[in-house]
PDB file of N, CA and C in Angstrom:
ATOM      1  N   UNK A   1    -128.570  27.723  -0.922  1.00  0.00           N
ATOM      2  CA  UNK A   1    -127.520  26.951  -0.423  1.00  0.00           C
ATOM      3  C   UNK A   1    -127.136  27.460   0.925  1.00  0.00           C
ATOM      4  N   UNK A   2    -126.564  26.555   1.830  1.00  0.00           N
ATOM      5  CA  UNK A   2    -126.099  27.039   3.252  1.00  0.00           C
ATOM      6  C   UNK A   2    -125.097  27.259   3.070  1.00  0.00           C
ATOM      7  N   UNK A   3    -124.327  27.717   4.215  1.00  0.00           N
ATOM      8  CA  UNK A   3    -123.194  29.136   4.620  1.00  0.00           C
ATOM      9  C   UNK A   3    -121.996  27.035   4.721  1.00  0.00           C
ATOM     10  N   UNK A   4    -120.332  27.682   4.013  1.00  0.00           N
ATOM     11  CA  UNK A   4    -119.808  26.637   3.952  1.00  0.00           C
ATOM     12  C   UNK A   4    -119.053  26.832   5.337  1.00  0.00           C
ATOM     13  N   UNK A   5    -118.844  25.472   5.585  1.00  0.00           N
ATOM     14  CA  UNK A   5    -118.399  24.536   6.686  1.00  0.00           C
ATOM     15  C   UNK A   5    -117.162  25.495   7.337  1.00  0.00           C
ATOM     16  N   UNK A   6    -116.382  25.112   8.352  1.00  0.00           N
ATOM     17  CA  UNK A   6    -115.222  25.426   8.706  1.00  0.00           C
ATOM     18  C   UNK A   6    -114.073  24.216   8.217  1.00  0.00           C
ATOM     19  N   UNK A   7    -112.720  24.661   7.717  1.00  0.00           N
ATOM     20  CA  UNK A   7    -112.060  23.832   7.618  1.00  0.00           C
ATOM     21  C   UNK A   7    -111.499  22.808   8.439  1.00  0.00           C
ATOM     22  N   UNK A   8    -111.102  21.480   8.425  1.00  0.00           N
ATOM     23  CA  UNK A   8    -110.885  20.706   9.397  1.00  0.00           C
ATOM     24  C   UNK A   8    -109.254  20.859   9.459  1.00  0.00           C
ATOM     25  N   UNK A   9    -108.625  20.218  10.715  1.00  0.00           N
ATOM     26  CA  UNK A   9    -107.138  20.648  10.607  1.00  0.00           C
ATOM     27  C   UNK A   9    -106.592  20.005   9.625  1.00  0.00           C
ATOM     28  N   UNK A  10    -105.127  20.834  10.055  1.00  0.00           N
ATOM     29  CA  UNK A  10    -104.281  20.180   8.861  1.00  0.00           C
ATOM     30  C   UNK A  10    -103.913  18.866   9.190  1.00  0.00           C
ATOM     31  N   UNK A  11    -103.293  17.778   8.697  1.00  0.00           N
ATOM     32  CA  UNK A  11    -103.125  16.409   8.739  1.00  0.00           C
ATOM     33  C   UNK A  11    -102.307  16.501   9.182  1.00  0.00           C
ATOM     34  N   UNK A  12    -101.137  15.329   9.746  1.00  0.00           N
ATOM     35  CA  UNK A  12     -99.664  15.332   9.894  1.00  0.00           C
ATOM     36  C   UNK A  12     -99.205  14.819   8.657  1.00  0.00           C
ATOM     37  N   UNK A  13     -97.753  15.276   8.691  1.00  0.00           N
ATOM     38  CA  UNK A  13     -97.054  15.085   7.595  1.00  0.00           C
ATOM     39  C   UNK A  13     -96.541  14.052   7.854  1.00  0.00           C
ATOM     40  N   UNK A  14     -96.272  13.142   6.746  1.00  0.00           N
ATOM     41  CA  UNK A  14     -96.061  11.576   6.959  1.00  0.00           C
ATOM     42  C   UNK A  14     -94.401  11.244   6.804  1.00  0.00           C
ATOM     43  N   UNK A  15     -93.859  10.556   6.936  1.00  0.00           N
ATOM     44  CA  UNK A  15     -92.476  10.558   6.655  1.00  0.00           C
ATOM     45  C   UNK A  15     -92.279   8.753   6.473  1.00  0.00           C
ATOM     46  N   UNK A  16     -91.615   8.492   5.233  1.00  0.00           N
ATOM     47  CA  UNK A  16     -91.157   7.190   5.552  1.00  0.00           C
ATOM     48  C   UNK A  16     -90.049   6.766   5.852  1.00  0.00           C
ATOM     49  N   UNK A  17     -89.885   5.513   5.933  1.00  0.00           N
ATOM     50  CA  UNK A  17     -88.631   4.894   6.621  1.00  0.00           C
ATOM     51  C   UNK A  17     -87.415   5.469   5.787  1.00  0.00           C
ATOM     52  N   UNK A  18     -86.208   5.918   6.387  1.00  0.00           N
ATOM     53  CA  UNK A  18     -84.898   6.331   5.654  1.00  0.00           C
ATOM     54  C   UNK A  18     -84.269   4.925   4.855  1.00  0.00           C
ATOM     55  N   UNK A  19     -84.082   4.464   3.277  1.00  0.00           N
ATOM     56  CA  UNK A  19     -83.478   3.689   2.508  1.00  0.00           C
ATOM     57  C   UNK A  19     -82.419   3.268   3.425  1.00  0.00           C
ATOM     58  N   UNK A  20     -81.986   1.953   2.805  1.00  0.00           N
ATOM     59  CA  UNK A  20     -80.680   1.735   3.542  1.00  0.00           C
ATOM     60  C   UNK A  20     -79.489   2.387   2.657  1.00  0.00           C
ATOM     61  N   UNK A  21     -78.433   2.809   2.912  1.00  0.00           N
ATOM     62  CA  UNK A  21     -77.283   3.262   2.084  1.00  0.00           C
ATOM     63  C   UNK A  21     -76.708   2.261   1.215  1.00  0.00           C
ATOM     64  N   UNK A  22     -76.007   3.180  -0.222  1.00  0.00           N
ATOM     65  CA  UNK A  22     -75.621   2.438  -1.053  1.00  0.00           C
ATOM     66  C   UNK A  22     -74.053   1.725  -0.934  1.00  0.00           C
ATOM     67  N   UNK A  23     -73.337   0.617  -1.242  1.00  0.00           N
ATOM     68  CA  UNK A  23     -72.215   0.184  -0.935  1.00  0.00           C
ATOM     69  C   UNK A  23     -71.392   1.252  -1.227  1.00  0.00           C
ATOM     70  N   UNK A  24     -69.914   1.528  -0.231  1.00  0.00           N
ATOM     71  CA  UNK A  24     -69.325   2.368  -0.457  1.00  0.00           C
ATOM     72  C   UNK A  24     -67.894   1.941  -2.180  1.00  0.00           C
ATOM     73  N   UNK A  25     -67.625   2.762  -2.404  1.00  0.00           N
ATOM     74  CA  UNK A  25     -67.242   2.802  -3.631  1.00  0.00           C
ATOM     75  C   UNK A  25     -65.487   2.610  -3.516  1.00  0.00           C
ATOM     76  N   UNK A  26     -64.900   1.897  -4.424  1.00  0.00           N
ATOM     77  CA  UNK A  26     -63.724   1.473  -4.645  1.00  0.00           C
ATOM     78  C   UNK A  26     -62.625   2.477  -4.169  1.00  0.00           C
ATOM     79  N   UNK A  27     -61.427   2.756  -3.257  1.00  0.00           N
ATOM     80  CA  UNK A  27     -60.428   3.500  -3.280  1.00  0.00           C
ATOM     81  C   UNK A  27     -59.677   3.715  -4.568  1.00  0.00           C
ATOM     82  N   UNK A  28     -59.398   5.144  -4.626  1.00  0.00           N
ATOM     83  CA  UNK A  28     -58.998   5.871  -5.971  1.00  0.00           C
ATOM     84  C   UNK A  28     -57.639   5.244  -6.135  1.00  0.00           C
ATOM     85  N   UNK A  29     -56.858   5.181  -7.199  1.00  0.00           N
ATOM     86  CA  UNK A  29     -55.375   5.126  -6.774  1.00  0.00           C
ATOM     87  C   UNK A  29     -54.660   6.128  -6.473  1.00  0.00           C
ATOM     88  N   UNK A  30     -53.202   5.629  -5.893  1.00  0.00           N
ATOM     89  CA  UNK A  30     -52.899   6.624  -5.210  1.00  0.00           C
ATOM     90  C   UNK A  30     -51.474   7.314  -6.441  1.00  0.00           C
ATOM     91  N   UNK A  31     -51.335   8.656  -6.165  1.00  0.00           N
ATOM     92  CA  UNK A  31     -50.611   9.240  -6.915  1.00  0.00           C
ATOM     93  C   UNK A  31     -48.757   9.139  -6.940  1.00  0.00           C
ATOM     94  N   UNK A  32     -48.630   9.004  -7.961  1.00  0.00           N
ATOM     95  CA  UNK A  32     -47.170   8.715  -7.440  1.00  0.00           C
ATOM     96  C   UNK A  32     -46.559   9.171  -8.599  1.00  0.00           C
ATOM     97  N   UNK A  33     -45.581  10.215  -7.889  1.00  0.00           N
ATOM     98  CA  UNK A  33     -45.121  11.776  -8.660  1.00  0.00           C
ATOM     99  C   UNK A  33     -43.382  11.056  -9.026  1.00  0.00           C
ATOM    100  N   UNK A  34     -42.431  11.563  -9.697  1.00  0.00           N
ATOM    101  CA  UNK A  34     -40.930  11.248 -10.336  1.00  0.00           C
ATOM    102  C   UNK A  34     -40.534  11.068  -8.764  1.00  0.00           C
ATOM    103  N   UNK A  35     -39.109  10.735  -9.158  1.00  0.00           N
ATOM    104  CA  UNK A  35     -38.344  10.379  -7.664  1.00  0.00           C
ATOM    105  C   UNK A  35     -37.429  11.764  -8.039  1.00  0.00           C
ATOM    106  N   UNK A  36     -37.328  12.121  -6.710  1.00  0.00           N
ATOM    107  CA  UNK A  36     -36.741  13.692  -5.994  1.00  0.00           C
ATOM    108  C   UNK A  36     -35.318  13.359  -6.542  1.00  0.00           C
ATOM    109  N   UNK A  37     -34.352  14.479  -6.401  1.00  0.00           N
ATOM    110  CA  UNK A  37     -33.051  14.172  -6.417  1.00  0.00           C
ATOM    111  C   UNK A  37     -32.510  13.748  -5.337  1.00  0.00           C
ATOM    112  N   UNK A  38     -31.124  13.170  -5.562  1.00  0.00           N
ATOM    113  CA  UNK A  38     -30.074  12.778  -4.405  1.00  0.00           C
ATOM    114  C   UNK A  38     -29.648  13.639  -3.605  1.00  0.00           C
ATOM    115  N   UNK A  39     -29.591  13.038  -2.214  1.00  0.00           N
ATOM    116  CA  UNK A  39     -29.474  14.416  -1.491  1.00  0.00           C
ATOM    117  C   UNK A  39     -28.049  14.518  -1.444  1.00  0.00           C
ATOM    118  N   UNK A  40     -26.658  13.932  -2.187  1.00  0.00           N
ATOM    119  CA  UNK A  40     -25.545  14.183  -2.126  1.00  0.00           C
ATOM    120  C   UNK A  40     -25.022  14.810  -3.522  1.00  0.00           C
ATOM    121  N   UNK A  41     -24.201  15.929  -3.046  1.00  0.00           N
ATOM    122  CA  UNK A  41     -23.621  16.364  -4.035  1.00  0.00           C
ATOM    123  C   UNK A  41     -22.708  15.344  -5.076  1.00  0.00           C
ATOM    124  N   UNK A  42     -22.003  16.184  -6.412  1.00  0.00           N
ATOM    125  CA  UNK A  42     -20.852  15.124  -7.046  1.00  0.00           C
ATOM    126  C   UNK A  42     -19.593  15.494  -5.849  1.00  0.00           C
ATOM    127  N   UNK A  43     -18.600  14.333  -6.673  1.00  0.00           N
ATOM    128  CA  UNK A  43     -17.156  14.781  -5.761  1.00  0.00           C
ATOM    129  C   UNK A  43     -16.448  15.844  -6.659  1.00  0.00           C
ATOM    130  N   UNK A  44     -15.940  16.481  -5.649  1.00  0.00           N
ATOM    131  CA  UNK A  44     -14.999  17.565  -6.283  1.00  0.00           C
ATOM    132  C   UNK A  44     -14.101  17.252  -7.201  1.00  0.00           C
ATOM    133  N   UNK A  45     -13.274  18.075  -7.904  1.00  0.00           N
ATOM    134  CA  UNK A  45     -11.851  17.978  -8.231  1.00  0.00           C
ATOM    135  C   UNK A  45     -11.211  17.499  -7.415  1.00  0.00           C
ATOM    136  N   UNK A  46      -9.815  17.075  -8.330  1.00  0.00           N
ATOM    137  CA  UNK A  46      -8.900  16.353  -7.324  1.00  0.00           C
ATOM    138  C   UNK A  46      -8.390  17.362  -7.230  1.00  0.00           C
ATOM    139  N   UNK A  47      -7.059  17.723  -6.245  1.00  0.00           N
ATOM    140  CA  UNK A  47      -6.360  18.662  -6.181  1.00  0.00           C
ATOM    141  C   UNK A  47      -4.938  18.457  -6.749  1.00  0.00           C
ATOM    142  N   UNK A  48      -4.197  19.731  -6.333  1.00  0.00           N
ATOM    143  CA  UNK A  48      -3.028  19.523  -7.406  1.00  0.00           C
ATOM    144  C   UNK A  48      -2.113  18.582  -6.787  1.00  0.00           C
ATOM    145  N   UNK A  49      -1.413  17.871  -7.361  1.00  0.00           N
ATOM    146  CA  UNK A  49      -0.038  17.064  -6.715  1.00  0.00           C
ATOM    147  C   UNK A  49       0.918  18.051  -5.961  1.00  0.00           C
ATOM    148  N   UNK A  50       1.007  17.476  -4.721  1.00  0.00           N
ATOM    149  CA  UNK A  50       2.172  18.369  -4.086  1.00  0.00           C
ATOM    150  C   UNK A  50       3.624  17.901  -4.639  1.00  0.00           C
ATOM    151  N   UNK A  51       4.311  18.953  -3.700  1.00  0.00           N
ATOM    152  CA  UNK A  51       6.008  18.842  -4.606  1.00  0.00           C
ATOM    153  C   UNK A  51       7.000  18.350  -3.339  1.00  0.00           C
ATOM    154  N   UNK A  52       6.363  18.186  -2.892  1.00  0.00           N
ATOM    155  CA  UNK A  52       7.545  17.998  -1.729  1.00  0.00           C
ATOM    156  C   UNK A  52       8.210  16.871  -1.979  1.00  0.00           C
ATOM    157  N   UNK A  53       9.290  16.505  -1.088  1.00  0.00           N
ATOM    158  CA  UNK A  53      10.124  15.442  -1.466  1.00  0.00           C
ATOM    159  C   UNK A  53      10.855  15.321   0.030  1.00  0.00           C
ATOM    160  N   UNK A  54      11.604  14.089   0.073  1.00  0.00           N
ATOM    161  CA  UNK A  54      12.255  13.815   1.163  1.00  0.00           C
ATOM    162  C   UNK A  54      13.894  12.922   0.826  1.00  0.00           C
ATOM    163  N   UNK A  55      14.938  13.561   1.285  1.00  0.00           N
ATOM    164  CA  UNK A  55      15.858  12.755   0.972  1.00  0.00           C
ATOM    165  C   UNK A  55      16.885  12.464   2.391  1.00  0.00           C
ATOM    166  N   UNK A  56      17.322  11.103   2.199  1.00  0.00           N
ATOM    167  CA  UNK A  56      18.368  10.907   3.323  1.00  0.00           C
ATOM    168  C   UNK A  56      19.375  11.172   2.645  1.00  0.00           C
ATOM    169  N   UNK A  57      20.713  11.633   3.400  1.00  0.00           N
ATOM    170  CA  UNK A  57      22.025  11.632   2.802  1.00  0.00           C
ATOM    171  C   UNK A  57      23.086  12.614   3.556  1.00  0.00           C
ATOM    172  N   UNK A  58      24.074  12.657   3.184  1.00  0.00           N
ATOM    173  CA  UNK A  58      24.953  13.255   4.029  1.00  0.00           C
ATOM    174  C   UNK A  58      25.559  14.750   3.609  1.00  0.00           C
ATOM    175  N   UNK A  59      24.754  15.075   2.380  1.00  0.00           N
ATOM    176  CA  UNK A  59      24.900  15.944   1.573  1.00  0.00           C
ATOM    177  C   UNK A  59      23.771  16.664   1.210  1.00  0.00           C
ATOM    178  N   UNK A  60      23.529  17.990   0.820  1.00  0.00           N
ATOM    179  CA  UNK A  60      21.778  18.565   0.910  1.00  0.00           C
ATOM    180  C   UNK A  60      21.726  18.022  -0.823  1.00  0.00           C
ATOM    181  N   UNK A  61      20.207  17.533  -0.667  1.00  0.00           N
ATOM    182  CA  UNK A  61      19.922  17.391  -2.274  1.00  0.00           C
ATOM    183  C   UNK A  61      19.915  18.567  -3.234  1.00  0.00           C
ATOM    184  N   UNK A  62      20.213  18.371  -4.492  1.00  0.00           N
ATOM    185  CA  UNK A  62      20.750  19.186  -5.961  1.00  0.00           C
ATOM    186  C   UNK A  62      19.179  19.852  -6.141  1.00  0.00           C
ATOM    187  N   UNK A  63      19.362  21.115  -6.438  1.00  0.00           N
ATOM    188  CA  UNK A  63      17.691  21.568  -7.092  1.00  0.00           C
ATOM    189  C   UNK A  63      16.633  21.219  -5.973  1.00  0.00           C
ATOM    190  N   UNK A  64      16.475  21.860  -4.396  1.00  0.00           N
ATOM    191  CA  UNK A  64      15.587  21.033  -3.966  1.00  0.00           C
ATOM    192  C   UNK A  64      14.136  22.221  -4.323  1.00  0.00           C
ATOM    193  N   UNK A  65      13.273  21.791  -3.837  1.00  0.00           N
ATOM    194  CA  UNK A  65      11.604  23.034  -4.223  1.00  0.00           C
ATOM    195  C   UNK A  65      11.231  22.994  -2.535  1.00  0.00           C
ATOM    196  N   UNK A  66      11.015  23.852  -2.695  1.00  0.00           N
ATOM    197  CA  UNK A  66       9.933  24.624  -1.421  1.00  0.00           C
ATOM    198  C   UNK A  66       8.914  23.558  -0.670  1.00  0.00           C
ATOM    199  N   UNK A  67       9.770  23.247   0.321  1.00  0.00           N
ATOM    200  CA  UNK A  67       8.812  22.330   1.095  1.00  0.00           C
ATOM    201  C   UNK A  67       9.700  20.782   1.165  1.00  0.00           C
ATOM    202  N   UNK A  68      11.110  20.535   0.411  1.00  0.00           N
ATOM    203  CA  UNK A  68      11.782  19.411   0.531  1.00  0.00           C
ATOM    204  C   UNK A  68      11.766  19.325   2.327  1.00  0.00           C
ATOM    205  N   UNK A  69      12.242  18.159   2.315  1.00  0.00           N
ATOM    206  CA  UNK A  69      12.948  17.130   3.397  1.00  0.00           C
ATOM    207  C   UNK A  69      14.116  16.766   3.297  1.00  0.00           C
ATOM    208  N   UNK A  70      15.074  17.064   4.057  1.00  0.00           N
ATOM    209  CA  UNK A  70      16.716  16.361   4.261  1.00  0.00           C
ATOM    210  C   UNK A  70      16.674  15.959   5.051  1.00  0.00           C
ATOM    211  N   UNK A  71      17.367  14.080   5.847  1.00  0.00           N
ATOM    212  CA  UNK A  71      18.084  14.220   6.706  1.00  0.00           C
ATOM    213  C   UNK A  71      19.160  13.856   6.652  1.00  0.00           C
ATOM    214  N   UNK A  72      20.225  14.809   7.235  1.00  0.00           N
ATOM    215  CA  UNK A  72      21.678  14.784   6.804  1.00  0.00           C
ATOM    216  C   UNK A  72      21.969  13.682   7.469  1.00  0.00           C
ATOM    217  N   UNK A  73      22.322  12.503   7.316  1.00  0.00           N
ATOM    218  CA  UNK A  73      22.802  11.259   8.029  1.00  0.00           C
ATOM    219  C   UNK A  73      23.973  11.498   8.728  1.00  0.00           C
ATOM    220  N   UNK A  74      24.659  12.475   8.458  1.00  0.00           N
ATOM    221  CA  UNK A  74      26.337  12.924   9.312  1.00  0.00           C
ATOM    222  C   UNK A  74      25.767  13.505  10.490  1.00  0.00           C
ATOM    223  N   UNK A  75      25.097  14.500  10.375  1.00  0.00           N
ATOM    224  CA  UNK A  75      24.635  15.037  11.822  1.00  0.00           C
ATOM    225  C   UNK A  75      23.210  14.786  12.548  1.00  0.00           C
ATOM    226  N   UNK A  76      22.486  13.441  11.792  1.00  0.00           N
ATOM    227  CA  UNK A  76      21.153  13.718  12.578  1.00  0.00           C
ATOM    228  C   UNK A  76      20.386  14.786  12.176  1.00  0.00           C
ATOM    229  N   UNK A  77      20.482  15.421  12.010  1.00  0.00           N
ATOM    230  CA  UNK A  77      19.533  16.624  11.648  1.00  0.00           C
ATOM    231  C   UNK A  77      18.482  16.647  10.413  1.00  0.00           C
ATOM    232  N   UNK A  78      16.799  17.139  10.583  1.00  0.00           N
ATOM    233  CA  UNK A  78      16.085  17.177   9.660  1.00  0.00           C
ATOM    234  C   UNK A  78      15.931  18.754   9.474  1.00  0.00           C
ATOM    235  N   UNK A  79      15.711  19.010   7.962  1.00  0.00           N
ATOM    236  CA  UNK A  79      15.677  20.270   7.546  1.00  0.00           C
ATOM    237  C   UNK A  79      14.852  20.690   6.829  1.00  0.00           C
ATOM    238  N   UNK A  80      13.951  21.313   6.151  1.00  0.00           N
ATOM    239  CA  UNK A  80      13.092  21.906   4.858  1.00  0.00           C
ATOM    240  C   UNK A  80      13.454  22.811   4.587  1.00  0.00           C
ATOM    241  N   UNK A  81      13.496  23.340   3.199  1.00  0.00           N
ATOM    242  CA  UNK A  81      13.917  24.010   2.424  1.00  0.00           C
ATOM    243  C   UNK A  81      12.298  24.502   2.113  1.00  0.00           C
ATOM    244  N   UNK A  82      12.936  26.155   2.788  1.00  0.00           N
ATOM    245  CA  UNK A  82      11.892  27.137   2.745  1.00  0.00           C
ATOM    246  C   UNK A  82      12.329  28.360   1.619  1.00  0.00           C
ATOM    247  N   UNK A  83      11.359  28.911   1.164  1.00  0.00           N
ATOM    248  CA  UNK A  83      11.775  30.182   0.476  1.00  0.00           C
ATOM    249  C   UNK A  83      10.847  31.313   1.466  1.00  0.00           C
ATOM    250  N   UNK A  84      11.622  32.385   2.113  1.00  0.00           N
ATOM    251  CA  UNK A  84      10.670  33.787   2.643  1.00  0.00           C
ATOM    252  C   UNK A  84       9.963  34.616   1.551  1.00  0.00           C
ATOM    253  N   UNK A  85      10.703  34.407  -0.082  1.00  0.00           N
ATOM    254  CA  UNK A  85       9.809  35.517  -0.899  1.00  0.00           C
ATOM    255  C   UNK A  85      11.498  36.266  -0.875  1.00  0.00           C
ATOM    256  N   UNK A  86      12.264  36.106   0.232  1.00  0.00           N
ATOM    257  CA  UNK A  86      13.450  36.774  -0.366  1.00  0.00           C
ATOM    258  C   UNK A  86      14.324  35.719  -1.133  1.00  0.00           C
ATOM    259  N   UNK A  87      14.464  34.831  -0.584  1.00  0.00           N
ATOM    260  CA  UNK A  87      15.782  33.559  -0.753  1.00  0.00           C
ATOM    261  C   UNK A  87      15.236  32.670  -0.330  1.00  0.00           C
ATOM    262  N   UNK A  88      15.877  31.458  -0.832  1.00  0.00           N
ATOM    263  CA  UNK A  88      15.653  30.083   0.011  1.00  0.00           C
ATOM    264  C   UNK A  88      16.429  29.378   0.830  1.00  0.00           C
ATOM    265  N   UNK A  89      16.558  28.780   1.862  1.00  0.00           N
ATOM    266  CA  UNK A  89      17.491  28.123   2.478  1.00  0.00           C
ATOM    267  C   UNK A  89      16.955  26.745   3.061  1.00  0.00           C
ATOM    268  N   UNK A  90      17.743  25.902   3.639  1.00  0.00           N
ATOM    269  CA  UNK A  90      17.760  24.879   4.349  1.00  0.00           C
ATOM    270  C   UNK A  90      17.334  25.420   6.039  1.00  0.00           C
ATOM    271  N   UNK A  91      16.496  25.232   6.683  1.00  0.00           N
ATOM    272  CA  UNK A  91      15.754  25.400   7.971  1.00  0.00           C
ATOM    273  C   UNK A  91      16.077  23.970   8.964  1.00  0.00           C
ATOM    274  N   UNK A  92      16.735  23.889  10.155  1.00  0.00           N
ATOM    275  CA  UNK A  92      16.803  23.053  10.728  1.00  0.00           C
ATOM    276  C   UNK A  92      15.738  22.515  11.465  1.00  0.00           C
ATOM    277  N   UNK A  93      14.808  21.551  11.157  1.00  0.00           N
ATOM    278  CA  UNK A  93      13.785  21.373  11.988  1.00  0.00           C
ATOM    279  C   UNK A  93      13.805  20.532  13.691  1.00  0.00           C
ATOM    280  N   UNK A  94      15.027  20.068  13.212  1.00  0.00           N
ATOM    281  CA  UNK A  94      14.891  18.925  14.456  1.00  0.00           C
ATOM    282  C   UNK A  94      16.796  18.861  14.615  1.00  0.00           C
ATOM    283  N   UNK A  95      16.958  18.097  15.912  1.00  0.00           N
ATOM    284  CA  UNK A  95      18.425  17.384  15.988  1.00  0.00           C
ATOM    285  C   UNK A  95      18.004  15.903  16.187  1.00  0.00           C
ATOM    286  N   UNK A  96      19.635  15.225  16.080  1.00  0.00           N
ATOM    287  CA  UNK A  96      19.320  13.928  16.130  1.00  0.00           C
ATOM    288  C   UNK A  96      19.151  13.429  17.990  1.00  0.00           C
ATOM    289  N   UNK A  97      19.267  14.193  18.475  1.00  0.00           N
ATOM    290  CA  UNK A  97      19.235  14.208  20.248  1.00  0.00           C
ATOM    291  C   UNK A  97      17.512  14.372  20.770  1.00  0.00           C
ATOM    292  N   UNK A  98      16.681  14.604  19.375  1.00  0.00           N
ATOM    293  CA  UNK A  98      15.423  15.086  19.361  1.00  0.00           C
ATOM    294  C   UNK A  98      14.718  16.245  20.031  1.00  0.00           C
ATOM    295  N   UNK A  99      15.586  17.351  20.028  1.00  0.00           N
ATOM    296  CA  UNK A  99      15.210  18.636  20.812  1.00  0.00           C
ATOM    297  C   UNK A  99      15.237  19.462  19.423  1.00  0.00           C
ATOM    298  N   UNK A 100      15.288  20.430  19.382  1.00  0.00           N
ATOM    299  CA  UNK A 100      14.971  21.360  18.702  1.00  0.00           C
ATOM    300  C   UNK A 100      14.166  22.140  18.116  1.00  0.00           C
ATOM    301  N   UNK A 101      14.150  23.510  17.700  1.00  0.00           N
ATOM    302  CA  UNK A 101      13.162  24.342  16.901  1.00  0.00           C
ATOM    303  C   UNK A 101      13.371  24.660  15.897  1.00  0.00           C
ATOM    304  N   UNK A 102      12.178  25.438  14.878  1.00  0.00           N
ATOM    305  CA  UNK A 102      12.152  26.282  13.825  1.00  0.00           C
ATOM    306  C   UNK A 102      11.626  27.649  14.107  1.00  0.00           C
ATOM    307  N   UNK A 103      11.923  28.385  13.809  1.00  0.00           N
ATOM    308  CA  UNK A 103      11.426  29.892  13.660  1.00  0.00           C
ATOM    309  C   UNK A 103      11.333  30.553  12.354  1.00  0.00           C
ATOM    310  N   UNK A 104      10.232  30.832  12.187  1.00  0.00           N
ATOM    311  CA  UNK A 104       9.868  31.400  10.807  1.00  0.00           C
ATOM    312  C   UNK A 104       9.675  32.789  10.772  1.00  0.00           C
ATOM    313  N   UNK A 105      10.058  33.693  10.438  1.00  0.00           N
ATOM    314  CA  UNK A 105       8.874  34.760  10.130  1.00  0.00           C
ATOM    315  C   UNK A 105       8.665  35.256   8.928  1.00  0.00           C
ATOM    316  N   UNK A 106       7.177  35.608   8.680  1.00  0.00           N
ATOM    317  CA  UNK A 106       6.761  35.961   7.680  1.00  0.00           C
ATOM    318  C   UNK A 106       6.267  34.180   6.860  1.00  0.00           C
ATOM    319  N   UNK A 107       5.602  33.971   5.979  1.00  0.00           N
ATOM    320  CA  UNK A 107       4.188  32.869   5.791  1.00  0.00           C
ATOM    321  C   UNK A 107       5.277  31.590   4.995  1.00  0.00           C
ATOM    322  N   UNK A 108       4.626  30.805   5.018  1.00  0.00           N
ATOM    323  CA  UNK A 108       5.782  29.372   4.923  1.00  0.00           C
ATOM    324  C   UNK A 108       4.532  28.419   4.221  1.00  0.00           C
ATOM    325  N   UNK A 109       5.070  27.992   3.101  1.00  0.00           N
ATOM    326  CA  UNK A 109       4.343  27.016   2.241  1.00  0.00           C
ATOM    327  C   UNK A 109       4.968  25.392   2.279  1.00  0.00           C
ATOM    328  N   UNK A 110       4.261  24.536   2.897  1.00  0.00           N
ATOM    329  CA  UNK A 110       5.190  23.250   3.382  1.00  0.00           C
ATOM    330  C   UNK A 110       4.555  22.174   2.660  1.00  0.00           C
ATOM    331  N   UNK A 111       4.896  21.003   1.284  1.00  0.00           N
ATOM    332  CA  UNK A 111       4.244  20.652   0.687  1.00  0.00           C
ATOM    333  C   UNK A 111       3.978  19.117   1.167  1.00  0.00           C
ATOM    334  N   UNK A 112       3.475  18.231   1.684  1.00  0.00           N
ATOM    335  CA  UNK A 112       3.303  16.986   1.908  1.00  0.00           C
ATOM    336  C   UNK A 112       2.810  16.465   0.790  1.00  0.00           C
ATOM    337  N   UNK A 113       3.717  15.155  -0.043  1.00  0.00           N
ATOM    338  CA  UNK A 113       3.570  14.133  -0.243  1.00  0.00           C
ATOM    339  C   UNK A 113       2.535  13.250  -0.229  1.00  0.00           C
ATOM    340  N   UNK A 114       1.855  13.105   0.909  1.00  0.00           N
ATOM    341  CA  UNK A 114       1.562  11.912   1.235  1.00  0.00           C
ATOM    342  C   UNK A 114       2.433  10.838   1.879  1.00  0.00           C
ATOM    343  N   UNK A 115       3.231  11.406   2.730  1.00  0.00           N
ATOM    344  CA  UNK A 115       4.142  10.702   3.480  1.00  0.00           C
ATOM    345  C   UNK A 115       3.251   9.384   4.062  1.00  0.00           C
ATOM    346  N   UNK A 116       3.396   8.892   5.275  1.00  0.00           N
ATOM    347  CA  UNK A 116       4.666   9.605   6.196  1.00  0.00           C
ATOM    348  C   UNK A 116       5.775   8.527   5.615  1.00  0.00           C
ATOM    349  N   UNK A 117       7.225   9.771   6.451  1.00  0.00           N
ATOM    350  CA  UNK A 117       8.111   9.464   5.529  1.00  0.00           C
ATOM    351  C   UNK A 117       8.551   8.501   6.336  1.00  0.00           C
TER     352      UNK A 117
END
C-alpha cells in the first residue's frame, strides 16, 4: 500500500439564517398593596369650660371667681377680680374717659368666656 495522502483543509463553518422572534408576552398585573393611613391625626379633647363671667351694675357682683368682669355703671369703670395667691380683690382695668392701667405683680389667671362681651 502507498504512504497516506495529506489532509485537505478544514471547511468553513456554516451558519444559518437567525429565526424570526417569538410574539412578546402579555403584561403581568400590577400589584396593589392596602391603602396607607391618614395623614391627619384625631381631634383632641375639648378643654375645660372657663369661669369667667361679666356683669354690669352699680354694685360689685356677690361671690365673684378669678377672672370676673364688672362694669360699675356709676363710675364707668371696668374691673377683674384677681386673686395674687394672697387675697382677692377687684383690679381697675380701665376708666370710663378710656385711659387707664393695671399693674400686677406676681402671675394672674384671666378666664375668657368666649366673649366678646
Amino acid at each position: 500500500m502507498g504512504p497516506q495522502g495529506l489532509l485537505g483543509p478544514t471547511g468553513a463553518t456554516g451558519f444559518g439564517a437567525t429565526g424570526a422572534g417569538g410574539p412578546v408576552g402579555p403584561t403581568g398585573p400590577w400589584g396593589v398593596g392596602p391603602t396607607g393611613p391618614t395623614g391627619a391625626g384625631s381631634t383632641g379633647a375639648t378643654g375645660p369650660k372657663g369661669s369667667g363671667s361679666y356683669t354690669e351694675s352699680a354694685t360689685p357682683p356677690v361671690s365673684p371667681v378669678s377672672g370676673a368682669l364688672w362694669y360699675d355703671l356709676s363710675t364707668g369703670v371696668l374691673a377683674i377680680y384677681v386673686n395674687d395667691g394672697t387675697s382677692s380683690q377687684w383690679v381697675q382695668v380701665g376708666t370710663g374717659s378710656g385711659g387707664g392701667s393695671i399693674v400686677v405683680s406676681g402671675p394672674i389667671t384671666v378666664l375668657y368666656p368666649g366673649g366678646p362681651f
